[in-house]
C-alpha atoms as a PDB file:
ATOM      1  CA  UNK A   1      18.773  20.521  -8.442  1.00  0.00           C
ATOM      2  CA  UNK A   2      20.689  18.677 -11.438  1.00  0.00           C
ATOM      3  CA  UNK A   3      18.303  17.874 -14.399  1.00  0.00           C
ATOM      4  CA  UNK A   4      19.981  14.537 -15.205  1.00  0.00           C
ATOM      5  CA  UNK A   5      22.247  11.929 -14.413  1.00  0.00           C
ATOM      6  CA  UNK A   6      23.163  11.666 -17.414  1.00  0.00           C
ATOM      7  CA  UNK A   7      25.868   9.229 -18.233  1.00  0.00           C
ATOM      8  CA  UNK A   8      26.114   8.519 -14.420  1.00  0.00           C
ATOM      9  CA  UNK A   9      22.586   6.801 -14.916  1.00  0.00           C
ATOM     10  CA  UNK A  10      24.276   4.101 -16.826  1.00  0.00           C
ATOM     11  CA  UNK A  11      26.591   2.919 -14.156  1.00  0.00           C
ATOM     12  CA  UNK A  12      24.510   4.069 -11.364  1.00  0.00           C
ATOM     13  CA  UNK A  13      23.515   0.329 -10.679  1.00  0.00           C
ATOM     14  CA  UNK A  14      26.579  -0.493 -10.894  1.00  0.00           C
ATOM     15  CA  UNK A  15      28.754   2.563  -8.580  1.00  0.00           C
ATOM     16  CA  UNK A  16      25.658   1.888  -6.387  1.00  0.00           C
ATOM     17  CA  UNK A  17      26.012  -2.463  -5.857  1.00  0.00           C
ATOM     18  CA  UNK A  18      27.132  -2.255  -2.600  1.00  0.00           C
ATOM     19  CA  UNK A  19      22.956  -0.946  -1.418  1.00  0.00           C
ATOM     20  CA  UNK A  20      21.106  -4.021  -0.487  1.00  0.00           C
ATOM     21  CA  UNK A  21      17.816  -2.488  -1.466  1.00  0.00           C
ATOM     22  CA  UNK A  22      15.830  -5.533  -0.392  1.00  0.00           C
ATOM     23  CA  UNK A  23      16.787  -4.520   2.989  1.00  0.00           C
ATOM     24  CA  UNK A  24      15.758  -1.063   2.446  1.00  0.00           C
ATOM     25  CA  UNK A  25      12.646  -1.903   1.499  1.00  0.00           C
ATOM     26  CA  UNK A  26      11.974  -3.989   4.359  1.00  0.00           C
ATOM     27  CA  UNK A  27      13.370  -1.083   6.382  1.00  0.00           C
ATOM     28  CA  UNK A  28      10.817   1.189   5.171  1.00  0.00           C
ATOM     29  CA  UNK A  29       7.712  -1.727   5.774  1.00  0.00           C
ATOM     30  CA  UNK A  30       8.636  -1.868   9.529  1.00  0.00           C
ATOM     31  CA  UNK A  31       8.459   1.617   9.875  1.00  0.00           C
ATOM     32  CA  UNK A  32       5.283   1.645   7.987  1.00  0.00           C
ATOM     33  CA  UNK A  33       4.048  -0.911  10.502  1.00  0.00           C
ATOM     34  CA  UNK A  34       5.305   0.825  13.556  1.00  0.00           C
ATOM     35  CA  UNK A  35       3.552   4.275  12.609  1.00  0.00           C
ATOM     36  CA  UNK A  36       0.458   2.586  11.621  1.00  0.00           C
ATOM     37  CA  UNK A  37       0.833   3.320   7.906  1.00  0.00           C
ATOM     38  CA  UNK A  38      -1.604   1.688   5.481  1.00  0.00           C
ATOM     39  CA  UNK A  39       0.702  -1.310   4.246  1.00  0.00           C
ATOM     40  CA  UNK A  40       0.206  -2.657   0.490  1.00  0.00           C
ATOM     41  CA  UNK A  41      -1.512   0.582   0.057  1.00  0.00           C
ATOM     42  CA  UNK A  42      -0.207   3.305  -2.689  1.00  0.00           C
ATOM     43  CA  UNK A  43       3.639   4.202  -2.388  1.00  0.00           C
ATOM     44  CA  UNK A  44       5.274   7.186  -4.264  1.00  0.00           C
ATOM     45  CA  UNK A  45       8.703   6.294  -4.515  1.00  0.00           C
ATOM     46  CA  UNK A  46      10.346  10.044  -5.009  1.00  0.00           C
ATOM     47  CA  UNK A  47      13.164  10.611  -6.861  1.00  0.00           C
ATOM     48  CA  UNK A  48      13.263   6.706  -7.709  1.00  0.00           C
ATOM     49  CA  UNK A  49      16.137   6.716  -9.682  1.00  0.00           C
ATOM     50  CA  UNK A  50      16.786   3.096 -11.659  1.00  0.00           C
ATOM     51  CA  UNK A  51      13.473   1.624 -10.221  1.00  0.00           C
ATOM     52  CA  UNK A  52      15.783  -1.133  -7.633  1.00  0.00           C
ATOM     53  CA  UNK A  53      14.023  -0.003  -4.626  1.00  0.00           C
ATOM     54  CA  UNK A  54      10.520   0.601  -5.957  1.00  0.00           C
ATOM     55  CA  UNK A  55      10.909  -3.237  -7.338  1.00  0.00           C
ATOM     56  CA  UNK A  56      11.445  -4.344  -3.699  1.00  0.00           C
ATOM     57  CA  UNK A  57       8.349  -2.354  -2.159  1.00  0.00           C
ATOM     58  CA  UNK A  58       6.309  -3.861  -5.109  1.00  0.00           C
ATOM     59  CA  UNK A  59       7.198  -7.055  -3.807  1.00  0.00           C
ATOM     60  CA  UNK A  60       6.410  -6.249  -0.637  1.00  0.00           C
ATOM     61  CA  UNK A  61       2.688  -5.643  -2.044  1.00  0.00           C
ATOM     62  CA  UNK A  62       2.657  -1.999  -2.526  1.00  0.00           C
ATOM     63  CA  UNK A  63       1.068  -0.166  -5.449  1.00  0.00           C
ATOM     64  CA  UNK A  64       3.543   2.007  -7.081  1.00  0.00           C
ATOM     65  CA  UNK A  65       3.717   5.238  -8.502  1.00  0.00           C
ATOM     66  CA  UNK A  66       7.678   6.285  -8.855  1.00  0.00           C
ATOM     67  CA  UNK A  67       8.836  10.277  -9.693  1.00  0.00           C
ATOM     68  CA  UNK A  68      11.886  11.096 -11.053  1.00  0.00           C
ATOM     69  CA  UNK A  69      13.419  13.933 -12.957  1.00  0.00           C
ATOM     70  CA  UNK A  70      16.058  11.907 -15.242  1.00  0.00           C
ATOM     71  CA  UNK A  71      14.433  10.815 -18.187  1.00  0.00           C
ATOM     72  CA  UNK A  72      18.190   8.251 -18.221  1.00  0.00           C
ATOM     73  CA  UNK A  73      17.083   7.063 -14.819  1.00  0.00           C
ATOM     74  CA  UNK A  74      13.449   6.133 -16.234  1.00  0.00           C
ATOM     75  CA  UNK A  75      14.634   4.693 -19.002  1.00  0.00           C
ATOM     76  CA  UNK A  76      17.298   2.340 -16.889  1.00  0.00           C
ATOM     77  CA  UNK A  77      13.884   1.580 -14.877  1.00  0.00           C
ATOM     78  CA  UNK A  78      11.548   0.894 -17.504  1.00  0.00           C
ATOM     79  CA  UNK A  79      14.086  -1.671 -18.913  1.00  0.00           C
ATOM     80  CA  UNK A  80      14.291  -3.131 -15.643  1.00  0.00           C
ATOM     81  CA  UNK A  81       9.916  -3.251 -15.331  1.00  0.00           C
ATOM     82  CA  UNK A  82       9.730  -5.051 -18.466  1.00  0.00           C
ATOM     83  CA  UNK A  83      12.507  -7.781 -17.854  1.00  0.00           C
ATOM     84  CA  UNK A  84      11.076  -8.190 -14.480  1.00  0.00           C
ATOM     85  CA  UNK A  85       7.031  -7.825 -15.080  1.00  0.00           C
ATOM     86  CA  UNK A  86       6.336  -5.212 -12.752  1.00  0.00           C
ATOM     87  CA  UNK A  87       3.207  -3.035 -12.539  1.00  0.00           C
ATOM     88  CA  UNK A  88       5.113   0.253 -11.489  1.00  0.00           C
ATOM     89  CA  UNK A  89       3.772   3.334 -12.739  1.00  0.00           C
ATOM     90  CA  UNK A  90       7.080   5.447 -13.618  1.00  0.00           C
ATOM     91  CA  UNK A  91       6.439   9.849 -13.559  1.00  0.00           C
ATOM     92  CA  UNK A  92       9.287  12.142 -15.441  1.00  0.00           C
ATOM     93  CA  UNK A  93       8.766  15.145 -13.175  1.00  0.00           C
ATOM     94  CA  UNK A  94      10.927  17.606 -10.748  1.00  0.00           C
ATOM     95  CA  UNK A  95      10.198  16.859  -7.330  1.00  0.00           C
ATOM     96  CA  UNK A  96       9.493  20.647  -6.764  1.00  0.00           C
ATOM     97  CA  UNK A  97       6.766  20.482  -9.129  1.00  0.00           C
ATOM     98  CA  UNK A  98       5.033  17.002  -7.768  1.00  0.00           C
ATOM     99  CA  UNK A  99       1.573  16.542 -10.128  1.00  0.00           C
ATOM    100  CA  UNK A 100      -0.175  13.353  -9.444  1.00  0.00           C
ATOM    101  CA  UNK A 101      -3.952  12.258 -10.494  1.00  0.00           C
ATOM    102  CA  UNK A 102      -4.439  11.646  -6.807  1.00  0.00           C
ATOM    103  CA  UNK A 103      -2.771  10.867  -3.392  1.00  0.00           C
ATOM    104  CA  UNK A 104      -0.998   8.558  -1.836  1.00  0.00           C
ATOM    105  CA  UNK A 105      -0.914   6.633   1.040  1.00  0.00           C
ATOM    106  CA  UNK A 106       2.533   6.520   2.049  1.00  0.00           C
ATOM    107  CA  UNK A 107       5.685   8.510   0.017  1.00  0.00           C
ATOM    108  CA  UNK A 108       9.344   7.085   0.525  1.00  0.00           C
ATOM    109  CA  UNK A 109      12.330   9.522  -0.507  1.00  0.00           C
ATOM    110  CA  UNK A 110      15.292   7.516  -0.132  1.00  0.00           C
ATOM    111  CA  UNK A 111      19.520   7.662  -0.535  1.00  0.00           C
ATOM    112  CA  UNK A 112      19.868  11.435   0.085  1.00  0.00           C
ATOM    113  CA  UNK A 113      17.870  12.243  -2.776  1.00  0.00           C
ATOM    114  CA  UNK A 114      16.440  15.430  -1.117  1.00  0.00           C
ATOM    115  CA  UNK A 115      20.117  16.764  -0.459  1.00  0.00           C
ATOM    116  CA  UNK A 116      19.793  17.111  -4.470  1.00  0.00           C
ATOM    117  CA  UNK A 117      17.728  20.139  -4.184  1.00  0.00           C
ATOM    118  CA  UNK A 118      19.512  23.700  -4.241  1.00  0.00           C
ATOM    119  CA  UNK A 119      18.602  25.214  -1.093  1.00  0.00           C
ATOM    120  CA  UNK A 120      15.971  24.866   1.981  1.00  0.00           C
ATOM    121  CA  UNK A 121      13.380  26.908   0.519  1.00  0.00           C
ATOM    122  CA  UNK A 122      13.243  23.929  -2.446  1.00  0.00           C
ATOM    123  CA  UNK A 123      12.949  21.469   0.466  1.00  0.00           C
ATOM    124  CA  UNK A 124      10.253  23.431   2.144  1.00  0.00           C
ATOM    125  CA  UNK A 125       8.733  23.254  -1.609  1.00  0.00           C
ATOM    126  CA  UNK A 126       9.055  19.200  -2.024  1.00  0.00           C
ATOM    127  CA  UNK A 127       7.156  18.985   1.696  1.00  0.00           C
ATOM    128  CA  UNK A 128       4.454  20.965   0.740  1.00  0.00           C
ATOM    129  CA  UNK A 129       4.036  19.044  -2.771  1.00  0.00           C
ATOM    130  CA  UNK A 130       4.211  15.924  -0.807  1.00  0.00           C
ATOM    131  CA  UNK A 131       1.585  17.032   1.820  1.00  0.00           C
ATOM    132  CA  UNK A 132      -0.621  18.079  -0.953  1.00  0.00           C
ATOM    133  CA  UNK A 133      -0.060  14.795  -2.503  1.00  0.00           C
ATOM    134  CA  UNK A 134      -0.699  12.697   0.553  1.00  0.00           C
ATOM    135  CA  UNK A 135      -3.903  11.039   2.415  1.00  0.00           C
ATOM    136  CA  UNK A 136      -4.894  12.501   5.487  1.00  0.00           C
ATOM    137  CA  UNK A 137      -3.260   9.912   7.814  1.00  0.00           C
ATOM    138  CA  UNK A 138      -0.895   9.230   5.410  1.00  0.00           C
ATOM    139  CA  UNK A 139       3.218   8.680   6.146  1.00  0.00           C
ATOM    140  CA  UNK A 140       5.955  10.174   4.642  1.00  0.00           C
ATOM    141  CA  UNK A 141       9.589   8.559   5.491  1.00  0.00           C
ATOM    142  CA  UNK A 142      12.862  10.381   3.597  1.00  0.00           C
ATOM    143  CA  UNK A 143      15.998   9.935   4.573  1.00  0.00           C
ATOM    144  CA  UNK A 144      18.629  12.901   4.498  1.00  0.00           C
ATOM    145  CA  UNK A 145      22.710  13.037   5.028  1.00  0.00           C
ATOM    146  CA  UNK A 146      23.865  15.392   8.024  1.00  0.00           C
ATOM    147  CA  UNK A 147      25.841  18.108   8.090  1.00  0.00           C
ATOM    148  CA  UNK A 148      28.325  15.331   9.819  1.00  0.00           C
ATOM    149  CA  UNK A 149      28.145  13.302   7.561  1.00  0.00           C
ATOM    150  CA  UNK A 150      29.404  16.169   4.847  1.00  0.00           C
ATOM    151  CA  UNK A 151      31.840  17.535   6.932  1.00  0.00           C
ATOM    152  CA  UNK A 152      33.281  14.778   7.956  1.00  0.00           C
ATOM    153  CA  UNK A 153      33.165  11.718   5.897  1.00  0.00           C
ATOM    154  CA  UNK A 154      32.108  12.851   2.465  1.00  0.00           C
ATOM    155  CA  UNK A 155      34.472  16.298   3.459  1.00  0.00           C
ATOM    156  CA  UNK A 156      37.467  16.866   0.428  1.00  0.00           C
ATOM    157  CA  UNK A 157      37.989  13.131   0.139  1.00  0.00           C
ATOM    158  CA  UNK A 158      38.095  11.251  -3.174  1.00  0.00           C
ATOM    159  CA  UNK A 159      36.390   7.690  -4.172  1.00  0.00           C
ATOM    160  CA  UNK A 160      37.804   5.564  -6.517  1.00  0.00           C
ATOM    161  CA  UNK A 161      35.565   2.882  -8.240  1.00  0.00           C
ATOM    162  CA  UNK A 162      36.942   0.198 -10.225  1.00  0.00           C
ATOM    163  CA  UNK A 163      34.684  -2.613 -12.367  1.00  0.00           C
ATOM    164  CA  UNK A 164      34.724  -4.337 -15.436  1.00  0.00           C
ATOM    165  CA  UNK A 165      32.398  -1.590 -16.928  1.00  0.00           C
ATOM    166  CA  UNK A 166      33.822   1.754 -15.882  1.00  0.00           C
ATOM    167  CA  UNK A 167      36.433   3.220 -13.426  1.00  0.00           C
ATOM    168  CA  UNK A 168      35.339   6.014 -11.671  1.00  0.00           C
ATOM    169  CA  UNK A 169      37.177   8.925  -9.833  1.00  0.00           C
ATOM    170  CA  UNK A 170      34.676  10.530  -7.093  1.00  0.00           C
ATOM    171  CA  UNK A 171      36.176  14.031  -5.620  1.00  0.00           C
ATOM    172  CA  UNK A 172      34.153  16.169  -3.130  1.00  0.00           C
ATOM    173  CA  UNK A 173      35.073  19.014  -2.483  1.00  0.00           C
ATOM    174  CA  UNK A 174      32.915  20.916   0.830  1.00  0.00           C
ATOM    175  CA  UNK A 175      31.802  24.470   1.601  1.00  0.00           C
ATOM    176  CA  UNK A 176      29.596  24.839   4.689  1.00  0.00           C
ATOM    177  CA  UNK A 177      27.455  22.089   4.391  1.00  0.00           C
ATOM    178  CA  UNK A 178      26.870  21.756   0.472  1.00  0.00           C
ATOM    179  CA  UNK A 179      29.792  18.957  -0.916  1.00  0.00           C
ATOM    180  CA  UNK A 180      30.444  20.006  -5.072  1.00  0.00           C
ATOM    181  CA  UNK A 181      30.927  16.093  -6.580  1.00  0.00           C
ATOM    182  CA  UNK A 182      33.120  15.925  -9.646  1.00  0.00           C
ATOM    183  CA  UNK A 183      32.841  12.618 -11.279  1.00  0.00           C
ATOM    184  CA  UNK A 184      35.104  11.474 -14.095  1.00  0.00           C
ATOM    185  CA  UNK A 185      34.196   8.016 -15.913  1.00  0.00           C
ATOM    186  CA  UNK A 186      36.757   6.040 -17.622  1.00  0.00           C
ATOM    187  CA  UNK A 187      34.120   3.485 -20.010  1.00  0.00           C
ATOM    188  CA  UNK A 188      36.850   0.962 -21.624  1.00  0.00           C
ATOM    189  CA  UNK A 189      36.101   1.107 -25.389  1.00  0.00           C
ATOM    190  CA  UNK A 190      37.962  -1.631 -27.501  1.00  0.00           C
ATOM    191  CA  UNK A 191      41.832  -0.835 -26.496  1.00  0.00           C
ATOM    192  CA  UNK A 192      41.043   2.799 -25.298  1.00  0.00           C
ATOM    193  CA  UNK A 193      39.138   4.397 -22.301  1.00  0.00           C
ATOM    194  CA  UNK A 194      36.635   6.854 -23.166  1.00  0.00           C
ATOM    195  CA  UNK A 195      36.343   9.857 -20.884  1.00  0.00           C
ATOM    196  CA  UNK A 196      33.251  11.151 -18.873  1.00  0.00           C
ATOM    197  CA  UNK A 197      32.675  14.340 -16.630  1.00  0.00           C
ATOM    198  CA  UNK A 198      29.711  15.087 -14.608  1.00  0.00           C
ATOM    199  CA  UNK A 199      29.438  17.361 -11.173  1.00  0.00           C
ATOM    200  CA  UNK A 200      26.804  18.283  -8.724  1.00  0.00           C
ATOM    201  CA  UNK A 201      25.417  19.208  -5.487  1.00  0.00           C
ATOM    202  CA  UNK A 202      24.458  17.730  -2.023  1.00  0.00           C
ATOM    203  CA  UNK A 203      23.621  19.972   0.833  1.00  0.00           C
ATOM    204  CA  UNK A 204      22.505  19.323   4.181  1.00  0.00           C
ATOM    205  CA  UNK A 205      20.633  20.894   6.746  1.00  0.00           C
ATOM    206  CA  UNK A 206      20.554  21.072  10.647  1.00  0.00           C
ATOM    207  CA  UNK A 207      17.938  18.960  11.904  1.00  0.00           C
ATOM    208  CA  UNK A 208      16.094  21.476  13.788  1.00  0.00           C
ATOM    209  CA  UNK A 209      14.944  23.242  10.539  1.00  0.00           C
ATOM    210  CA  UNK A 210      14.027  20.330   8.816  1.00  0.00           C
ATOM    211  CA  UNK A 211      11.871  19.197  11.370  1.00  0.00           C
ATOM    212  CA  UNK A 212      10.320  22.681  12.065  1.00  0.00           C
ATOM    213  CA  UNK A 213       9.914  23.117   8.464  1.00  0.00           C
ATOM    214  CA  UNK A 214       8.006  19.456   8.163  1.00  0.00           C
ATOM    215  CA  UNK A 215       5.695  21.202  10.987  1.00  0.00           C
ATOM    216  CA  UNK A 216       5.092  24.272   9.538  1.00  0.00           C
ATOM    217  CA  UNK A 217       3.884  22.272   6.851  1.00  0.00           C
ATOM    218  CA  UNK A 218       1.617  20.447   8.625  1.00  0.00           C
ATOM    219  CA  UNK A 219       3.248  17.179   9.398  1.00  0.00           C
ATOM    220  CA  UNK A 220       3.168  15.651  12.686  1.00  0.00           C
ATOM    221  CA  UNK A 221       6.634  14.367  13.482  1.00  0.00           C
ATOM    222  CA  UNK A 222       6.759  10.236  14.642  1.00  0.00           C
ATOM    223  CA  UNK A 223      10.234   9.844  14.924  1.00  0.00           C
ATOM    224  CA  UNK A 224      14.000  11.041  13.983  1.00  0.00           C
ATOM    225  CA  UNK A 225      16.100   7.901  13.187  1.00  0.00           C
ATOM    226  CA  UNK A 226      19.412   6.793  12.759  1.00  0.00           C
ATOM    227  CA  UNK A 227      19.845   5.683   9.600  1.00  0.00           C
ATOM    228  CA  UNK A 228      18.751   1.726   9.415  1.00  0.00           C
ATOM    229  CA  UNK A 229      17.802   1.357  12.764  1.00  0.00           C
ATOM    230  CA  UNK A 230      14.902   2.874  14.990  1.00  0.00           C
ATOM    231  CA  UNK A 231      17.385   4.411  17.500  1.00  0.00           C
ATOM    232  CA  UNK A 232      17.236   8.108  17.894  1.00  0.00           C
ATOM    233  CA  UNK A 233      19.173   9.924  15.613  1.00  0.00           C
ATOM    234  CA  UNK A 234      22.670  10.923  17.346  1.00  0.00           C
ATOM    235  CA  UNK A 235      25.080  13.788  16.824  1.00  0.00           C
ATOM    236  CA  UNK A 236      27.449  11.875  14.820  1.00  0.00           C
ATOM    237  CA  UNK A 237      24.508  10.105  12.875  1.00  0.00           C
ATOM    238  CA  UNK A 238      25.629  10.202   8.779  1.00  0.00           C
ATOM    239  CA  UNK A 239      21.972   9.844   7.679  1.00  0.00           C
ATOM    240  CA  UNK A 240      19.043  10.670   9.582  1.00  0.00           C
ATOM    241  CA  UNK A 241      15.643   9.055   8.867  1.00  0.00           C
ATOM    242  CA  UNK A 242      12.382  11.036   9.327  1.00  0.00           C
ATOM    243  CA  UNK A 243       8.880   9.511  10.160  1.00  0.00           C
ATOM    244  CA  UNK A 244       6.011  11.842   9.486  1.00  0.00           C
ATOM    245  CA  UNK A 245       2.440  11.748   9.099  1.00  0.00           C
ATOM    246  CA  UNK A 246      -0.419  14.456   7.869  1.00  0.00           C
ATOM    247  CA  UNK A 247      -3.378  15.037   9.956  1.00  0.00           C
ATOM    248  CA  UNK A 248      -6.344  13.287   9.228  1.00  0.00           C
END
């Protein structure tokens, strides 16, 4: 798992502008609703990145506790809680190594943040922190890119971002199911562009073992969605979205 964004923090808000995270948010509620999750309860937003979509579940009336392992990201999100007035509790920690005070009712990893991690057994890590960390009767709802969805859109294609603060060159490159990202940053300084490099990981996993692994753990499944909808996740699927919930 990368340690940092790094400079990629800085224009992560803005590579990322096309993500309505309101919608997200309210994404995540209905699901909440439909599994019988404790709404306005406590919410770990994992891997939380700049803070946008832990804003939007605090204004759906969740208390929030969000995890992440950039101290860049933070930062970008602590800015954005003190321009905004929110009561967000922001963690610097590793996933894999999840320490809270106490549990929490629901826990929302979102935007293939758990494709981050190295390899399964990391995964099968994160679950177990996340069951440890969780209410009995409590939900946990990640989303995760398919092995489809790195074969075959994110594959050995190259993104090109262009904005007023930075031009970006994306380039995947894909082995298996793990897509290497090389991203160069072109910041416009005065009459020259300053250059940028940063790479990592994303791997996905077939279905099956995530969802056996989730049950070895001790998570009952609720439901395997298509990204943004609540229609069974298909073959061709680019993100699937789990629902699961620890015994009470």
């Amino acid at each position: 798992m990368i340690k940092s964004y790094g400079v990629f923090a800085e224009f992560y808000d803005v590579l990322t502008a096309n993500i309505d995270y309101k919608k997200r948010a309210l994404y995540f509620d209905e699901l909440i609703k439909r599994h019988d999750g404790k709404q306005g309860g406590l919410l770990l937003d994992l891997a939380c990145g700049t803070g946008s979509l832990s804003e939007e579940l605090d204004n759906l009336g969740y208390d929030i506790i969000a995890v992440d392992n950039s101290p860049e990201m933070l930062g970008i999100a602590m800015n954005k809680k003190i321009e905004h007035q929110k009561n967000i509790q922001y963690v610097c920690q590793d996933m894999r190594e999840l320490d809270l005070f106490g549990n929490a009712d629901i826990t929302v990893c979102a935007l293939d943040s758990l494709n981050h991690l190295k390899n399964f057994k990391d995964l099968c890590t994160v679950f177990r922190k996340v069951f440890m960390f969780t209410e009995p009767g409590g939900l946990f709802l990640f989303d995760i890119n398919t092995e489809y969805k790195h074969k075959t859109v994110l594959g050995e294609h190259t993104f090109i971002y262009d904005a007023d603060e930075v031009y970006c060159v994306w380039q995947n490159s894909c082995q298996n199911s793990t897509v290497n990202i090389d991203l160069d940053f072109f910041v416009p300084e005065n009459d020259k562009y300053l250059r940028y490099s940063e790479s990592f990981q994303e791997t996905a996993y077939p279905l099956g073992d995530v969802e056996s692994a989730l049950i070895d753990t001790g998570f009952e499944i609720l439901g395997i969605y298509d990204d943004d909808s609540f229609e069974p996740v298909r073959l061709n699927s680019e993100r699937a979205v789990f629902a699961v919930r620890k015994g009470v």
